[in-house]
Protein backbone atom coordinates (compact mmCIF):
# COMPACT_ATOMS: atom_id res chain seq x y z
CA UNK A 1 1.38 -2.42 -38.77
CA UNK A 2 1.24 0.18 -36.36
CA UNK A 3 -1.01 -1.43 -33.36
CA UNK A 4 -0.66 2.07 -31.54
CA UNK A 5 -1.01 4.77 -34.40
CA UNK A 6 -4.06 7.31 -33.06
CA UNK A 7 -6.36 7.66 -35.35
CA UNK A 8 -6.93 11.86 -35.91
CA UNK A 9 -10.55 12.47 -34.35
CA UNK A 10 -11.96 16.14 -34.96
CA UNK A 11 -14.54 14.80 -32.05
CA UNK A 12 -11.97 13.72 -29.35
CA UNK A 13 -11.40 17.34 -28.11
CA UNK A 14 -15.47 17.76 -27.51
CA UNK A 15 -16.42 19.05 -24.62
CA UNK A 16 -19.93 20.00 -23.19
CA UNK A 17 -19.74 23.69 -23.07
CA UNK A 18 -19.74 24.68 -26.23
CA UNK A 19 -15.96 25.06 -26.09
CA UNK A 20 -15.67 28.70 -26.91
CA UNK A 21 -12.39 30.70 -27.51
CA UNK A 22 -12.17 32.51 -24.41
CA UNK A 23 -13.25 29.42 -22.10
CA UNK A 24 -10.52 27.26 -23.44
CA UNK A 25 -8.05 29.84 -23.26
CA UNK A 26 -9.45 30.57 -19.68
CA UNK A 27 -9.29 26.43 -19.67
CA UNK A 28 -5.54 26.62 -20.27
CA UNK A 29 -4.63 29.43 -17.75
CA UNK A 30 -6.16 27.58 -15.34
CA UNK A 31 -4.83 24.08 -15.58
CA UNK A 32 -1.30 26.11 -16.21
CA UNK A 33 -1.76 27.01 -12.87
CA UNK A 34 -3.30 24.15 -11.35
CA UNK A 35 0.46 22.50 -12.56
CA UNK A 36 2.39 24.67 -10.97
CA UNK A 37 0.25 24.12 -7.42
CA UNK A 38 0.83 20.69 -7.79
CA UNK A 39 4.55 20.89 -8.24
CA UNK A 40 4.57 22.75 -5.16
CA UNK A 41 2.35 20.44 -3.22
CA UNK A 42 5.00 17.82 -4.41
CA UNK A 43 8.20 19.57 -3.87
CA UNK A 44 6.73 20.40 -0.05
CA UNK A 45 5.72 16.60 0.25
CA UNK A 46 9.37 15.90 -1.09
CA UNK A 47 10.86 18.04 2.03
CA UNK A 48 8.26 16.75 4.34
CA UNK A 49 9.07 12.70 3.86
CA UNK A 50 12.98 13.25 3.16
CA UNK A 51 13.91 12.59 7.19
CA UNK A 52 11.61 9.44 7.35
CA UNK A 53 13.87 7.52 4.68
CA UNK A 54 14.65 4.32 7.28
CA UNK A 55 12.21 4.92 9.69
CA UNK A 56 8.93 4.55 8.78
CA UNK A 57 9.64 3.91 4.79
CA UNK A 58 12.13 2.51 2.23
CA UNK A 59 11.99 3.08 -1.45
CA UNK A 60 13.95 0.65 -3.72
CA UNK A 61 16.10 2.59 -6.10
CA UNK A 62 16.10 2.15 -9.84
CA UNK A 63 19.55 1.18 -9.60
CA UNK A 64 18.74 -1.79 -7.33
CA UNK A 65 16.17 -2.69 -9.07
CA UNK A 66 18.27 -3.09 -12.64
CA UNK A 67 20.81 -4.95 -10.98
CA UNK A 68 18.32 -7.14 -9.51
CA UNK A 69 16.77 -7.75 -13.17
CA UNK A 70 20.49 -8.24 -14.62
CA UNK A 71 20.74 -11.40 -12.05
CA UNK A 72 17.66 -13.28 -13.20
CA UNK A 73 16.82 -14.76 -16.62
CA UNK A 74 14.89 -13.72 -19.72
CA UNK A 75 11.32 -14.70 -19.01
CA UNK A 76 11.28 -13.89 -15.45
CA UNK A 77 9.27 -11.20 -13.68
CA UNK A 78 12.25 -8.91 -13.48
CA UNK A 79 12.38 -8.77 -17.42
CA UNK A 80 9.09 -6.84 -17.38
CA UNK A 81 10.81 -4.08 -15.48
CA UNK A 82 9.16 -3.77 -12.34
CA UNK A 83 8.91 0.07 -11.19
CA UNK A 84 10.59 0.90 -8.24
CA UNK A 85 9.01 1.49 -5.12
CA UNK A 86 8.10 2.93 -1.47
CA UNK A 87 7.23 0.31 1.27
CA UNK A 88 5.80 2.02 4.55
CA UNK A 89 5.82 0.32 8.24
CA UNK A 90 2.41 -0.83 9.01
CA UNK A 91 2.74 2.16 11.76
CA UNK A 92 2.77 5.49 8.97
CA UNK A 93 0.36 7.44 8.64
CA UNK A 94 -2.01 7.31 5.70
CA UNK A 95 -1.19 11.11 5.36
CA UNK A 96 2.10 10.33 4.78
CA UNK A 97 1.37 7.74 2.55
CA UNK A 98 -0.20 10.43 0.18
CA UNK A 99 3.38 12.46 1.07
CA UNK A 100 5.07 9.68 -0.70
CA UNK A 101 2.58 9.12 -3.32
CA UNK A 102 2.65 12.96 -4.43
CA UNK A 103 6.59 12.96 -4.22
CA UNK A 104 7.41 10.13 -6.00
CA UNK A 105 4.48 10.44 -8.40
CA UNK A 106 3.11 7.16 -7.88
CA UNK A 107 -0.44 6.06 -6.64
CA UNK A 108 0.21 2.73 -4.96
CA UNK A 109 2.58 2.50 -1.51
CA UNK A 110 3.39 -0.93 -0.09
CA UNK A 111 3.06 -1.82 3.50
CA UNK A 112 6.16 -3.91 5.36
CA UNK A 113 6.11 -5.54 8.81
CA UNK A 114 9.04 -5.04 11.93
CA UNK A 115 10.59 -7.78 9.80
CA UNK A 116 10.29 -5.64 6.40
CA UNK A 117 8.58 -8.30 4.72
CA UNK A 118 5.70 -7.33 2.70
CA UNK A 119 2.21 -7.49 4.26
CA UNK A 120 0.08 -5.06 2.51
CA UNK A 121 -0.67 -2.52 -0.29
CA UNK A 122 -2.25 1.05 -0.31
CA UNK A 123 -3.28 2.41 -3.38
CA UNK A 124 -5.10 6.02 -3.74
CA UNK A 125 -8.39 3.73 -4.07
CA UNK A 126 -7.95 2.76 -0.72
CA UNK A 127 -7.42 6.14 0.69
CA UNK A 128 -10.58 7.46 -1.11
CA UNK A 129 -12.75 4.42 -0.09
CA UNK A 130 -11.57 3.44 3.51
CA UNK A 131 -10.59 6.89 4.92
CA UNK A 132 -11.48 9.66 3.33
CA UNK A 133 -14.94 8.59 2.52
CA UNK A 134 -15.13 6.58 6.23
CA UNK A 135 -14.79 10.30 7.56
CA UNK A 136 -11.25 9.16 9.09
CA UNK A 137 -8.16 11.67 9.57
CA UNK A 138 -5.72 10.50 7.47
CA UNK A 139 -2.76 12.56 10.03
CA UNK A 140 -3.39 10.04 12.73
CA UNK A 141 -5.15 6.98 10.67
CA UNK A 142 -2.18 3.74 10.15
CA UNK A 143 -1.63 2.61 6.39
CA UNK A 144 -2.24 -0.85 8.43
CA UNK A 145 -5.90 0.15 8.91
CA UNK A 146 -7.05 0.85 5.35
CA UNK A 147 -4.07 -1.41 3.25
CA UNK A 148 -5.62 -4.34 1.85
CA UNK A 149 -3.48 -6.85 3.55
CA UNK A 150 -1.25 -10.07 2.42
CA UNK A 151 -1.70 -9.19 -1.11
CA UNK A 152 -1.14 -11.38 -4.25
CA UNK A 153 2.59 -10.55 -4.86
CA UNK A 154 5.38 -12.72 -7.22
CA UNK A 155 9.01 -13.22 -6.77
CA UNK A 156 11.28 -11.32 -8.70
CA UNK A 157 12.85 -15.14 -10.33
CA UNK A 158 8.86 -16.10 -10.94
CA UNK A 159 7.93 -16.05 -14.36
CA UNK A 160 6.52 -13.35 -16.65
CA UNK A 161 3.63 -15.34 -17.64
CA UNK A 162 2.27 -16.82 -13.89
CA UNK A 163 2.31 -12.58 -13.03
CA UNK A 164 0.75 -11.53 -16.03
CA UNK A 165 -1.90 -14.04 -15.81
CA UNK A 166 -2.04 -13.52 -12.00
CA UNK A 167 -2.94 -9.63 -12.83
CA UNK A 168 -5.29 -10.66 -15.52
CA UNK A 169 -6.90 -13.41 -13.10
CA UNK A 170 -7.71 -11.05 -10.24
CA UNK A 171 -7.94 -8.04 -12.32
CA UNK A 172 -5.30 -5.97 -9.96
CA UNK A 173 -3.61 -3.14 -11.80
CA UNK A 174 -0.65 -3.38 -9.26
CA UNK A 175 1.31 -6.65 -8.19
CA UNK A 176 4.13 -6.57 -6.12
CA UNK A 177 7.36 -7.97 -6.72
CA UNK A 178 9.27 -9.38 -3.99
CA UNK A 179 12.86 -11.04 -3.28
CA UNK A 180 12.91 -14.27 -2.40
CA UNK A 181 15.83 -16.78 -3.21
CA UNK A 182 14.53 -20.06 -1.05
CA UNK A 183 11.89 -19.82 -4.08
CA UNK A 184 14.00 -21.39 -5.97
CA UNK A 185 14.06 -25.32 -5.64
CA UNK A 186 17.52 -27.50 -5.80
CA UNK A 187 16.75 -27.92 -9.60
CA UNK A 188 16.90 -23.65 -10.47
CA UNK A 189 13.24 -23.71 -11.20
CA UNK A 190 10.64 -21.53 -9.51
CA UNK A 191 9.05 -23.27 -5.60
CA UNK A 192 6.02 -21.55 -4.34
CA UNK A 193 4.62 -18.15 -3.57
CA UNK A 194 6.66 -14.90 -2.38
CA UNK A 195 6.62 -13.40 0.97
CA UNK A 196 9.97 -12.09 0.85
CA UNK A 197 11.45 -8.17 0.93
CA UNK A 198 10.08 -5.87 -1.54
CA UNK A 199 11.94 -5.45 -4.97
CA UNK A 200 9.30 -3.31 -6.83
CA UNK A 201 6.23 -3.10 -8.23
CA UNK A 202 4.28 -4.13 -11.82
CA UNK A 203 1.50 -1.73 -13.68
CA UNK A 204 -0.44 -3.86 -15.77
CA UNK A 205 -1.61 -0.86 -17.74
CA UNK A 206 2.42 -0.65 -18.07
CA UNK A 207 3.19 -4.02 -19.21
CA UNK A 208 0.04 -3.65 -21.75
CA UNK A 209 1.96 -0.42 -23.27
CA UNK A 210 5.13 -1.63 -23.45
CA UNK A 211 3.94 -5.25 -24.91
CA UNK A 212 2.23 -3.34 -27.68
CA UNK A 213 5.44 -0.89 -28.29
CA UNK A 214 7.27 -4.51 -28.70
CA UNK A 215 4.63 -6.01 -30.96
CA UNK A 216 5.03 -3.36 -32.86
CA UNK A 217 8.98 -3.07 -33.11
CA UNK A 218 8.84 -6.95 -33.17
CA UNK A 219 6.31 -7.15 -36.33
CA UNK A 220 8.18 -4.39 -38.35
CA UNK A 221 11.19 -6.48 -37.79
CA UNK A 222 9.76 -9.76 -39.06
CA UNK A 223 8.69 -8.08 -42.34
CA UNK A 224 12.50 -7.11 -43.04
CA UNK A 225 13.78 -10.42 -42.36
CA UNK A 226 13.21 -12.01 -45.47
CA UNK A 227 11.33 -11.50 -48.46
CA UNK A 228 9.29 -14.44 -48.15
CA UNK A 229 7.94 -13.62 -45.40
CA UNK A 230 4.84 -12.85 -47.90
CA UNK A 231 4.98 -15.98 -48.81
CA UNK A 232 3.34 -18.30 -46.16
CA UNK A 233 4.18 -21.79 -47.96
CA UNK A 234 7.71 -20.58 -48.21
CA UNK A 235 8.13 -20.14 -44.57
CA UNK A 236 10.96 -23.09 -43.56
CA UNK A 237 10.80 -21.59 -40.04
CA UNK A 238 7.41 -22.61 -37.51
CA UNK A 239 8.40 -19.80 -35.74
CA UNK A 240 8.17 -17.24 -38.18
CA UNK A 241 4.80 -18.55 -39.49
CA UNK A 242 3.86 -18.07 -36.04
CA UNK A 243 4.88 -14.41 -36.13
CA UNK A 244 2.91 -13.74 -39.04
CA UNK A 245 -0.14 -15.11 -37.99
CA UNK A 246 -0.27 -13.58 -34.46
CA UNK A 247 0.43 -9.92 -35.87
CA UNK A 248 -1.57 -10.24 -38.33
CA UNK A 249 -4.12 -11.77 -36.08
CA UNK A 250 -3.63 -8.92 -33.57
CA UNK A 251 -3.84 -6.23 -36.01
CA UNK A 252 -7.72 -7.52 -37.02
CA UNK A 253 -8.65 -7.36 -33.51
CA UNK A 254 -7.35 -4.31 -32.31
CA UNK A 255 -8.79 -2.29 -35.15
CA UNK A 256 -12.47 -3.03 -34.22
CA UNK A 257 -13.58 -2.10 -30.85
CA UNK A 258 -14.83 1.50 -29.70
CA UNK A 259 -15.75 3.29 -26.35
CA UNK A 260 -19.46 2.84 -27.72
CA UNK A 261 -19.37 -0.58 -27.36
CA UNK A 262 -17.63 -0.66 -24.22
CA UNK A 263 -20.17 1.68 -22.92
CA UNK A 264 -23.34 -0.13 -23.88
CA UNK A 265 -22.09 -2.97 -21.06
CA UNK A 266 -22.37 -0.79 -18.31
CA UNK A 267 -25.16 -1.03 -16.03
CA UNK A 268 -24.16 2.14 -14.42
CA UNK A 269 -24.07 5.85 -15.13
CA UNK A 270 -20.37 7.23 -14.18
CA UNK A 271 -20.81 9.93 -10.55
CA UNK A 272 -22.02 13.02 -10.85
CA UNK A 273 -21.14 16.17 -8.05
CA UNK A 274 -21.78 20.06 -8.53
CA UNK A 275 -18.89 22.38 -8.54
CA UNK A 276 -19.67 23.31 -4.62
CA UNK A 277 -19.81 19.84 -3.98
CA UNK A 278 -17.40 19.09 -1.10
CA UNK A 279 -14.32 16.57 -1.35
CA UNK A 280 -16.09 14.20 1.25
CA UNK A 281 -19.18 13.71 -0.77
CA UNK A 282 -17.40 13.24 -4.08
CA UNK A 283 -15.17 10.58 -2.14
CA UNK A 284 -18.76 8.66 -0.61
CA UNK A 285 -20.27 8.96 -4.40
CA UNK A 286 -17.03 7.06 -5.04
CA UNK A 287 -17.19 4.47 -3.06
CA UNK A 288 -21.23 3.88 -3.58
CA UNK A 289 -20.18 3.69 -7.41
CA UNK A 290 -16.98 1.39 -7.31
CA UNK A 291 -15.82 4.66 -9.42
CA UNK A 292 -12.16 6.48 -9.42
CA UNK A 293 -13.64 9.44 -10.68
CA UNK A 294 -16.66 11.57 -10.35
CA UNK A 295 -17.31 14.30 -13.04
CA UNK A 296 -18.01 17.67 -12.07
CA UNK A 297 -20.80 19.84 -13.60
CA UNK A 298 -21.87 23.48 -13.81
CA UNK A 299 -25.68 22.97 -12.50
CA UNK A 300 -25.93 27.02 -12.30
CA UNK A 301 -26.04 26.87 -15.90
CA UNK A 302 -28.88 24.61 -16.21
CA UNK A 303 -30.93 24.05 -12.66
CA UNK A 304 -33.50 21.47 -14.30
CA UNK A 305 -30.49 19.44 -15.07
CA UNK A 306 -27.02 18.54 -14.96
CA UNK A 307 -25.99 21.69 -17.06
CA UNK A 308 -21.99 21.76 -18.97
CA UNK A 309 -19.35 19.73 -17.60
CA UNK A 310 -16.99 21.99 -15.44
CA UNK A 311 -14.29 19.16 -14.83
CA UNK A 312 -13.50 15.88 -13.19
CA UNK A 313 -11.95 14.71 -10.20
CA UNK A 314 -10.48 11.68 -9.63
CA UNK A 315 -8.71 9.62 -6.75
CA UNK A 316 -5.14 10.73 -8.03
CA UNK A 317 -6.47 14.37 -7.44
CA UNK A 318 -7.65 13.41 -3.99
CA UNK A 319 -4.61 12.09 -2.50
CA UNK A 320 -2.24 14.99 -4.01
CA UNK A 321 -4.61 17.94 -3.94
CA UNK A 322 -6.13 17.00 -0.36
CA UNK A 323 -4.33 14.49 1.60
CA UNK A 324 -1.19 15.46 0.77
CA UNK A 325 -1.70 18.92 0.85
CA UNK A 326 -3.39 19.01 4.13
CA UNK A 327 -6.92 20.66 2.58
CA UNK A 328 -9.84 19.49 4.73
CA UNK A 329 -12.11 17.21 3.12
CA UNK A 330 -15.05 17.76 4.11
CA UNK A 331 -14.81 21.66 3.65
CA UNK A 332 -13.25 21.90 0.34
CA UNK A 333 -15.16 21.91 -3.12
CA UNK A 334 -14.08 19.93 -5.90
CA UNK A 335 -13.90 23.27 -7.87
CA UNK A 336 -11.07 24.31 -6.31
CA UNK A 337 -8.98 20.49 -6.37
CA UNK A 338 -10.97 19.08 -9.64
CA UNK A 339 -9.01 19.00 -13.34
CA UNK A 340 -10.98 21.44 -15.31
CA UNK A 341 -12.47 21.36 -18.54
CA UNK A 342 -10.92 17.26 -19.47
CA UNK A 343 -10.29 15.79 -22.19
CA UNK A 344 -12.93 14.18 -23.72
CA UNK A 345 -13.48 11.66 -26.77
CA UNK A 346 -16.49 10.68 -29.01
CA UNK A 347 -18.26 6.93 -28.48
CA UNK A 348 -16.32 6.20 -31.86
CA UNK A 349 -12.88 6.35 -30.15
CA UNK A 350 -11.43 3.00 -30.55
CA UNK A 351 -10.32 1.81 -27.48
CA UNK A 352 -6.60 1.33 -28.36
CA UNK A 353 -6.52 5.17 -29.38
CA UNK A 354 -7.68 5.96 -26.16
CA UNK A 355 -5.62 4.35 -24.22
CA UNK A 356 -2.74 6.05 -26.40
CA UNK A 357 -4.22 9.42 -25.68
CA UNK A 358 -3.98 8.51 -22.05
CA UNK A 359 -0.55 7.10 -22.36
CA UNK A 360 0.49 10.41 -24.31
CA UNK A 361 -1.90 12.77 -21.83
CA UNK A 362 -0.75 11.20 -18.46
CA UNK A 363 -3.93 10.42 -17.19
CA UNK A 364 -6.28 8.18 -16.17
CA UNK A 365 -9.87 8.97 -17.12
CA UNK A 366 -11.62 10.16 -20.30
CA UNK A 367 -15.10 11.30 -20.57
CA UNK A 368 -17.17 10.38 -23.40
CA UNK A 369 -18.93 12.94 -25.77
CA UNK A 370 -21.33 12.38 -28.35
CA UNK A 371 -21.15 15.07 -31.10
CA UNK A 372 -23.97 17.31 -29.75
CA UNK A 373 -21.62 17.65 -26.47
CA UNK A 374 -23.89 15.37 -24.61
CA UNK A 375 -21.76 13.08 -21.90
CA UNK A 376 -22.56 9.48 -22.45
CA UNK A 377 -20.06 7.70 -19.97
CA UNK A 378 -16.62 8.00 -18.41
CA UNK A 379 -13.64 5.21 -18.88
CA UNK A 380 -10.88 4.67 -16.96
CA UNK A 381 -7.54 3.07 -17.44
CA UNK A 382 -8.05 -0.05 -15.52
CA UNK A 383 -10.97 -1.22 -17.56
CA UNK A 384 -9.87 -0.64 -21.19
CA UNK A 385 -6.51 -2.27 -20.46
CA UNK A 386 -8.39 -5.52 -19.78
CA UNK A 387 -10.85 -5.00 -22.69
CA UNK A 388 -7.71 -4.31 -24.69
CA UNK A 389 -6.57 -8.25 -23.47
CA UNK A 390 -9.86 -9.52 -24.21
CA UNK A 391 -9.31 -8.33 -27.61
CA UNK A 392 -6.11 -9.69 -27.64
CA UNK A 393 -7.86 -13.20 -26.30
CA UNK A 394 -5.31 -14.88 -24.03
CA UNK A 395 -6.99 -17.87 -24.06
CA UNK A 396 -6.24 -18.54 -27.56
CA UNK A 397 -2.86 -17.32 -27.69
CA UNK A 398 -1.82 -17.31 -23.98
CA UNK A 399 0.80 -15.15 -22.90
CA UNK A 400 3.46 -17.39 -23.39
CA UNK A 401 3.10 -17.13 -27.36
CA UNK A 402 3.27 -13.67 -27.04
CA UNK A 403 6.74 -13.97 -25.16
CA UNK A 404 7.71 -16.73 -27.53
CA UNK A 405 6.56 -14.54 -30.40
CA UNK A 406 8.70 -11.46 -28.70
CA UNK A 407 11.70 -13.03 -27.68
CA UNK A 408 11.64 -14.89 -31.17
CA UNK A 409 11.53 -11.05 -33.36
CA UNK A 410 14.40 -10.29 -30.90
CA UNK A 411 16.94 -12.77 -31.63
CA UNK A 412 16.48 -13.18 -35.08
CA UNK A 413 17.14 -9.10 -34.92
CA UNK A 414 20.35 -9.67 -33.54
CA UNK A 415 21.44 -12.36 -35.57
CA UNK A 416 20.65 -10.25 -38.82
CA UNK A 417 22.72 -7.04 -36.60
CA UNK A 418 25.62 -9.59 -36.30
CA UNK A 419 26.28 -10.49 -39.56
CA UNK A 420 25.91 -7.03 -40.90
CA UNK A 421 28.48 -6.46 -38.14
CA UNK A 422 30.69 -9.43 -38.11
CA UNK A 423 33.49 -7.40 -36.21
CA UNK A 424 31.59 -6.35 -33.43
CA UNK A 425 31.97 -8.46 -30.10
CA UNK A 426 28.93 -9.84 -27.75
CA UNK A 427 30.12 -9.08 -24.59
């Protein structure tokens, strides 16, 4: 079973304007160029930032962060690699908070106290909502005043399943991961919530890809460890039957669902600007629409209506294309900082193939086309993750069997590597 195969869809490169020859190679040009502006608006960021290392910011390295996971045990938070990450003083700027967002290609900073203990998190939602769209200056505006403070965070020894099902409760995308050792009671086991110094940071979008790679890896494996594994009655091991079921389990529900029935839940219509629309008023339709995008159309083409879809822009845009590089918001049209001419997919899309074309595409949005180029709704990363986990249905399962289920593919992988190996050493 491939859980993450894309299906081919001649209708996921739609787009609303007819998608000619010339405009898509004009398309190409154009986003060629919009990469190599960004590059440049990161590499200056880069420069900008590299003198306030210890003053007004920290960033954990990857190599802390690995030898922090090598200390703790299987199961722990620090086995679902935590990404390494930059925690401001309560005292930066939110422009430099974009600086460090842009250079380090991230879109969530954490916030630290005199005592560098955690205390809050700023994510390029925050920036959008609470200063850009608040008509604030983000050169002389504290991460203190917009950073959603004392946020849910775990300790680096806590385990996998209390975060995952922390980031599933509250639906956060990010959690932070903190180091704490009095969490850990006289007996070794986990004591309490974290409020210690910041280790790094978990994606749930991340931990969804990466479970799913496993599954994957985990459910080829447990077809080539024995023959009778098609034989359910001739499974001796509880284990494996388990293994068998959940995959196959898995592979039902993932199959099924499509953008069109995501879609038809939505009360809403996604935000709409025109290409002269400034960066302030796409940031207020933002906020108005609990939205991390607005898509951008061509109304010259069509003045009774909404006319082709020029582009999108999103938050991510905002805080490298703006904030970061110093453009003034409420002066500069979305055509000049806005992705043009996105990636789209048809209602069909299931929702697993789209998150795999966001995964492979490195972004975070997809408009939805129906096969007479007509837009019917935009989805974002955040919410088909957790539809993806609905699918998956926790409740039944729980996380724990799939870290059981996991761990269990794992070791029986090794033990089969060993004796095909006998000479080689465990170190």
């Amino acid at each position: 079973m491939n859980v993450f195969a894309m299906m081919e869809d001649p209708k996921s490169s739609l787009v609303s304007d007819g998608g000619s020859e010339d405009s898509s190679v004009a398309s190409a040009d154009r986003r060629a160029t919009l990469k190599i502006k960004d590059e440049t608006i990161r590499r200056r960021a880069e420069t900008q930032i590299a003198g306030s290392a210890g003053t007004i910011a920290t960033v954990t390295s990857e190599s802390r962060t690995r030898r922090r996971q090598r200390r703790y045990r299987p199961g722990t938070v620090s086995s679902l690699n935590p990404a390494f990450a930059v925690a401001l003083n309560e005292n930066a700027t939110v422009y430099e908070a974009a600086a460090y967002m842009a250079a380090k290609r991230t879109d969530a900073v954490l916030v630290t106290n005199d005592e560098n203990l955690l205390s809050g998190i700023v994510t390029d939602k925050d920036i959008t909502y609470r200063c850009l769209a608040e008509g604030l200056n983000p050169s002389d505006t504290p991460v203190s005043r917009i950073m959603t403070p004392n946020p849910v965070s775990v300790s680096a020894q806590a385990s996998a399943t209390d975060a995952l099902n922390k980031m599933v409760a509250g639906h956060f995308r990010h959690l932070p991961v903190v180091d704490n050792e009095d969490d850990y009671a006289d007996n070794g086991d986990y004591d309490g919530n974290s409020s210690g110094g910041v280790v790094g940071i978990l994606d749930i979008t991340k931990c969804l890809y990466n479970a799913l790679e496993k599954l994957e890896v985990a459910f080829e494996s447990s077809q080539q460890l024995d023959p009778a594994v098609e034989n359910r009655s001739a499974l001796s091991d509880d284990s494996m039957v388990e293994v068998a079921q959940y995959a196959e389990y898995l592979k039902q529900q993932l199959a099924s669902p499509d953008l069109a029935g995501m879609l038809s839940q939505q009360s809403t219509s996604p935000p709409v600007v025109g290409l002269h629309a400034s960066v302030m008023e796409a940031a207020r339709k933002m906020k108005v629409t609990r939205e991390t995008a607005v898509l951008v159309f061509n109304m010259d083409t069509m003045p009774s209506g909404l006319g082709q879809l020029a582009g999108i822009f999103t938050t991510k845009d905002l805080v490298l294309r703006v904030v970061a590089a110093k453009n003034e918001p409420s002066s500069t049209p979305v055509l000049r900082v806005m992705t043009p001419r996105p990636d789209c997919v048809s209602p069909e899309t299931p929702v697993l193939d789209a998150l795999r074309k966001m995964h492979t595409g490195k972004y975070l949005h997809l408009p939805v086309v129906d096969d007479s180029g007509m837009v019917e709704g935009l989805v974002d990363v955040l919410k088909l993750t957790y539809s993806t986990l609905d699918q998956c249905d926790t409740d039944r399962w729980g996380w724990a069997s799939v870290e059981h289920f996991l761990g269990h593919c794992v070791r029986t992988r090794a033990r089969r590597r060993r004796r095909s190996h006998p000479s080689t050493t465990t170190r």
